[in-house]
Protein backbone atom coordinates (compact mmCIF):
# COMPACT_ATOMS: atom_id res chain seq x y z
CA UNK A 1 69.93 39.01 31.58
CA UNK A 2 71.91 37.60 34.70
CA UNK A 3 70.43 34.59 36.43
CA UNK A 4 69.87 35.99 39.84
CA UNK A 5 66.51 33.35 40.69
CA UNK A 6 66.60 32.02 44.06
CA UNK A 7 68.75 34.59 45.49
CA UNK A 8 68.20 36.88 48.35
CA UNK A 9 68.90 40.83 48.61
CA UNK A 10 69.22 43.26 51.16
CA UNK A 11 70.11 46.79 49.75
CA UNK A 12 70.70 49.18 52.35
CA UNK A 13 69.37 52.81 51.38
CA UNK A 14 67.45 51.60 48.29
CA UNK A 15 64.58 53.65 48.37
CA UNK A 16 65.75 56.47 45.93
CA UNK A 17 68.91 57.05 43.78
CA UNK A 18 71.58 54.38 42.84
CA UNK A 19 70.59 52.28 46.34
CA UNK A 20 66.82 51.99 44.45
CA UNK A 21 68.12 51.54 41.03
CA UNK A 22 70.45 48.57 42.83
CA UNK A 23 67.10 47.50 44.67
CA UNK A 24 65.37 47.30 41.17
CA UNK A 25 68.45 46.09 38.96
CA UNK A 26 68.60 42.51 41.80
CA UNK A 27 64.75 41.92 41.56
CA UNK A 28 64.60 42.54 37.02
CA UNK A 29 67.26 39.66 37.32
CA UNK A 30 65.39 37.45 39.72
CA UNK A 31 66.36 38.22 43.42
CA UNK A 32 63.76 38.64 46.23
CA UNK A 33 64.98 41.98 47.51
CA UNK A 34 64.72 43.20 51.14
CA UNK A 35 66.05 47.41 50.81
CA UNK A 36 66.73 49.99 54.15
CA UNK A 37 65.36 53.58 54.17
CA UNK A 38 65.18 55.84 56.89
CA UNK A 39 62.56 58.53 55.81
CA UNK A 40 61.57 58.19 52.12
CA UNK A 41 58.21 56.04 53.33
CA UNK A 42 56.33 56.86 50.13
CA UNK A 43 59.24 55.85 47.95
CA UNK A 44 60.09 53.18 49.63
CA UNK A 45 56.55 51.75 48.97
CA UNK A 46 56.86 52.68 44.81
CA UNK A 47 60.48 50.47 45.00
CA UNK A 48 58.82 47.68 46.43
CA UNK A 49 56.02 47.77 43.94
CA UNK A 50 58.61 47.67 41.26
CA UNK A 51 60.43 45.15 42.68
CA UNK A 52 56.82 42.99 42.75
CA UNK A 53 55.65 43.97 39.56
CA UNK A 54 58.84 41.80 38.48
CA UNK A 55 57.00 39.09 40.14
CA UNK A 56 59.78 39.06 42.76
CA UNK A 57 59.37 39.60 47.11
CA UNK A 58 59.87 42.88 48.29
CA UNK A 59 60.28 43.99 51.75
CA UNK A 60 61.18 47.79 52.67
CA UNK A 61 62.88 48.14 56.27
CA UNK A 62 62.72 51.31 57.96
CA UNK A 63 66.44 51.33 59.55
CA UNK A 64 68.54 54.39 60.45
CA UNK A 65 71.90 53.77 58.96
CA UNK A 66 73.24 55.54 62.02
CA UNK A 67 71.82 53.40 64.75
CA UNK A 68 73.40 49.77 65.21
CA UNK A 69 70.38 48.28 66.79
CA UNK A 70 68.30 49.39 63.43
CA UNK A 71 71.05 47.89 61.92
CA UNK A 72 71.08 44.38 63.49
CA UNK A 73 67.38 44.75 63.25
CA UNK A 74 67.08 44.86 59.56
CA UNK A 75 68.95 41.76 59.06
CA UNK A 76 67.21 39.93 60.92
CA UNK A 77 63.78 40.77 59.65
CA UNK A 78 65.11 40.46 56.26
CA UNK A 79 66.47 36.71 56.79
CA UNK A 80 63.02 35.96 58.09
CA UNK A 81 61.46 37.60 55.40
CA UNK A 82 63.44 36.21 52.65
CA UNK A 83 63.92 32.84 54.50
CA UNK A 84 67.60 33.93 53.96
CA UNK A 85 70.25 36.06 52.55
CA UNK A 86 72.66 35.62 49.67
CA UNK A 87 73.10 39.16 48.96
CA UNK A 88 74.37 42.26 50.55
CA UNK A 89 74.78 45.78 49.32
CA UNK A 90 76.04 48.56 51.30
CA UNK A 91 74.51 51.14 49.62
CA UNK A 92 73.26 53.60 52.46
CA UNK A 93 75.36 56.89 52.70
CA UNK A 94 75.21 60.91 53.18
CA UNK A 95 77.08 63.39 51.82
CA UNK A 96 78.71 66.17 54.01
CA UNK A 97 81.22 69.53 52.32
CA UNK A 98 82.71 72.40 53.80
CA UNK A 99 86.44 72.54 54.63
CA UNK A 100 88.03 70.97 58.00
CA UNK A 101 88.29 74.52 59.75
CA UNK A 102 84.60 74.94 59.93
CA UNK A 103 84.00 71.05 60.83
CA UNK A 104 81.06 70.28 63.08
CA UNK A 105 81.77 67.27 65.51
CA UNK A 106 78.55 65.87 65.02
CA UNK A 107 77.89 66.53 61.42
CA UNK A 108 81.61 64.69 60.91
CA UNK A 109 80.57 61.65 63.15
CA UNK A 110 76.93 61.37 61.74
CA UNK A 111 78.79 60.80 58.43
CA UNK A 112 81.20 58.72 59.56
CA UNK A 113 78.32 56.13 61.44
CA UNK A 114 76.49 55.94 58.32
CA UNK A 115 79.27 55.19 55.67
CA UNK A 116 82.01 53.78 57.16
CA UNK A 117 80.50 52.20 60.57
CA UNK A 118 77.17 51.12 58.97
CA UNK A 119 79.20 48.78 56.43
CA UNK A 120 80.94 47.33 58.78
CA UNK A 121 78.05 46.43 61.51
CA UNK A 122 76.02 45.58 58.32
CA UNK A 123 78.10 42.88 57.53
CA UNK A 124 78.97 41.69 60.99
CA UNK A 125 74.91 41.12 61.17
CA UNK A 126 74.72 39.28 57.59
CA UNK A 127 78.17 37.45 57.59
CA UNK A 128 76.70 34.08 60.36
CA UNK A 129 73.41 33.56 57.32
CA UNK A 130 76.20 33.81 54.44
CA UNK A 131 76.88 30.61 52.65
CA UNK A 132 79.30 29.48 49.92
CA UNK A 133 78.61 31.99 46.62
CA UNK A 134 77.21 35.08 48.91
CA UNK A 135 78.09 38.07 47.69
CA UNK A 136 78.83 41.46 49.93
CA UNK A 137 79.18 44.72 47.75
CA UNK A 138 79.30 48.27 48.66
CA UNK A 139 79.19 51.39 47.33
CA UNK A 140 82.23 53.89 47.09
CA UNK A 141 83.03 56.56 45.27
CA UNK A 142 85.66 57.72 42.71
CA UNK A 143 86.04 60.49 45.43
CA UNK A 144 88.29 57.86 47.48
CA UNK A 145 90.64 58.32 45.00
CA UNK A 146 90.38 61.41 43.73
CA UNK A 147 89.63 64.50 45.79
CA UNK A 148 89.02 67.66 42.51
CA UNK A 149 88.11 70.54 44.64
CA UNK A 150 87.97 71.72 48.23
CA UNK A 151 85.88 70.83 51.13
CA UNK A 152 85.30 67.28 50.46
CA UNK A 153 87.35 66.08 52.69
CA UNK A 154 85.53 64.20 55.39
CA UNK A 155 83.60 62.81 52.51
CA UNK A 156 86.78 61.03 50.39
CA UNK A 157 88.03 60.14 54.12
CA UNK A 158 84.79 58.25 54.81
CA UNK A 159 84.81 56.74 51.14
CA UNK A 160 88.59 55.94 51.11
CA UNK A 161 88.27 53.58 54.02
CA UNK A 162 86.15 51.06 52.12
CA UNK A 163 88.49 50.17 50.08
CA UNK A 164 90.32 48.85 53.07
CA UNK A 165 86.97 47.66 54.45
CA UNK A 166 87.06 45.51 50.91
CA UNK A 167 89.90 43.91 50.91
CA UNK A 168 90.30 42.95 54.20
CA UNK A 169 86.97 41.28 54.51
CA UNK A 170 87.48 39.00 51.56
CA UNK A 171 90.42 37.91 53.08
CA UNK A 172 88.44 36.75 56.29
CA UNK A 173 85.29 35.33 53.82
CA UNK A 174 87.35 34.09 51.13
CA UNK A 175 88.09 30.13 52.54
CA UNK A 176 83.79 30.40 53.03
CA UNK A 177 83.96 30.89 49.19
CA UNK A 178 82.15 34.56 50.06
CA UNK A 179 83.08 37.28 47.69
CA UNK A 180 83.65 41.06 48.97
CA UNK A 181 83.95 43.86 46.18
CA UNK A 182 83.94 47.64 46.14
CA UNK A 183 82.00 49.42 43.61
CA UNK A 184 82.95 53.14 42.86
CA UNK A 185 80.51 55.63 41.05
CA UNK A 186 81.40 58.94 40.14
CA UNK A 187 79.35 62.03 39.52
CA UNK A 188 75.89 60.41 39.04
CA UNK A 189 72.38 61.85 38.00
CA UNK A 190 70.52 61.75 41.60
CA UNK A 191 68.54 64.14 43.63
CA UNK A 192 71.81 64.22 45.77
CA UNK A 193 73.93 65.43 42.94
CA UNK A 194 71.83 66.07 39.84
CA UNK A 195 72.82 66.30 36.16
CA UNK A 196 71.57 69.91 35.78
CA UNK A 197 72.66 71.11 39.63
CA UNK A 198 75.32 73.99 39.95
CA UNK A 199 78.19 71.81 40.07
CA UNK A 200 76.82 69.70 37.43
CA UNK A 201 79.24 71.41 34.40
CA UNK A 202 82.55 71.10 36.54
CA UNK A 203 82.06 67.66 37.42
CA UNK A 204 81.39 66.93 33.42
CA UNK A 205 84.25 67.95 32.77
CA UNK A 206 86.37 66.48 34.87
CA UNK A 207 84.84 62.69 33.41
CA UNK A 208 86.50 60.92 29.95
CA UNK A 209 82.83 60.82 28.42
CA UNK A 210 81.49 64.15 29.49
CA UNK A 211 78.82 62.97 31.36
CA UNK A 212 77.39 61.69 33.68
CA UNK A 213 76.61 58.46 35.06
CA UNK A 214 72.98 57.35 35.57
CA UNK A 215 72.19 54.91 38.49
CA UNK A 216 71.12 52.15 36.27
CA UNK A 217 74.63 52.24 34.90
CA UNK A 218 75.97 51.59 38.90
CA UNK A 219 73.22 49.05 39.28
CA UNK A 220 74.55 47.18 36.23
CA UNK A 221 77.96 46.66 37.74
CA UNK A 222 76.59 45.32 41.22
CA UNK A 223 74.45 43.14 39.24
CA UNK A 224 77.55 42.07 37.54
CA UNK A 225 79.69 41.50 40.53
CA UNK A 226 76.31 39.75 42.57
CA UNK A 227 76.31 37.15 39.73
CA UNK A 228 77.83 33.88 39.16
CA UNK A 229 80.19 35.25 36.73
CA UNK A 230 82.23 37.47 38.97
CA UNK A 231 83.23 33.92 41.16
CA UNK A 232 86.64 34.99 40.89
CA UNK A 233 86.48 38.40 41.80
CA UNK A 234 87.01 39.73 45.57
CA UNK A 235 88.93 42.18 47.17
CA UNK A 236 88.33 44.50 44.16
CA UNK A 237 87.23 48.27 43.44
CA UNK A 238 85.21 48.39 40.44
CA UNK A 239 85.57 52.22 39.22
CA UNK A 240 82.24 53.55 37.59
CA UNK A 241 83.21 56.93 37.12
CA UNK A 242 83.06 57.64 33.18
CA UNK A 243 87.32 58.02 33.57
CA UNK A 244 86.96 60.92 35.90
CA UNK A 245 89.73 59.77 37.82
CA UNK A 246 91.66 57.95 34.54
């Protein structure tokens, strides 16, 4: 188990999938976690009671990803919830296919507010409560790298960017001794993209291990990179994709 006692999470989308998993993960290894969701009220509430039953704070913040004043909002209640904040996680995101010929204007800038512009106003909110050892992490996907089949393209666009998001913010909280890292899951078992979904066989296949991932597994690696022994590390992409893109 990681020492995470005395530390303070926010999660962003961490009612369901690998944002609640993340949410879960922080609090099992002694954070007080504050997590986002936008309509998932009822599991929102069963995170938080995980998160408690650890015997850690919870505190679920209904934010719309897409909205910067939700956004600025939700850090601030969760500094004065948490008397603080030593963690973020960008977890938050939405998932858009079809091919660039039949793109919808709105669809495509809906899914650019929430995973590339969210991120970034995210942190802008958290960076002035950051101190020396704070940690900022967000969620990719191996889908920045690698695009397998058509009409994902908005998608990798959105996804690609944080890499650049990544490294240029740990070069601008690096002298604060604040770490920035990039973690990139591939095809994981969620209600988004389940193990036994249509798809589900393809994207098997295209992995080193044949499977898939399970959102502990992604939680595992924030945990990793939230914790004192990842001091060194910034400015990285940790790939969490079973080899899919090996």
């Amino acid at each position: 188990m990681i020492n995470l006692s005395g530390k303070r999470a926010l999660v962003t989308g961490g009612s369901r999938g690998i944002g609640a998993a993340i949410a879960e993960a922080l609090a099992e290894n002694g954070a007080d976690v504050a997590f986002t969701y936008q309509r998932s009220s009822e599991k929102a509430q069963k995170v938080a009671e995980n998160i408690t039953t650890r015997g850690r704070r919870a505190v679920a913040l209904q934010a719309d990803s897409a909205n910067p004043q939700a956004i600025a909002r939700a850090v601030e209640e969760a500094v004065s919830a948490l008397g603080g904040l030593d963690i973020l996680v960008n977890s938050a995101a939405i998932g858009h296919a079809g091919p660039i010929a039949d793109l919808n204007l709105e669809d495509y800038q809906t899914l650019m507010d929430v995973n590339v512009r969210a991120p970034v106003l995210f942190a802008k909110a958290a960076i002035p409560h950051l101190r020396e050892g704070a940690r900022i992490i967000t969620i990719g996907s191996a889908l920045g790298e690698r695009v397998p089949f058509p009409g994902l393209t908005p998608y990798a666009m959105s996804k690609a960017a944080l890499t650049a998001f990544t490294r240029g913010l740990s070069r601008e909280l690096g002298p604060s001794g604040i770490t920035v890292n990039l973690v990139q899951p591939g095809a994981t078992d969620t209600d988004a993209n389940p193990a036994d979904g249509a798809a589900a066989d393809f994207q098997r296949n295209l992995t080193s291990l044949g499977r898939y991932g399970e959102p502990r597994e992604i939680a595992n690696a924030v945990v990793f990179l939230a914790s004192p022994a990842a001091s060194v590390i910034t400015g990285a992409t940790l790939t969490a994709d079973g080899g899919a893109i090996a």
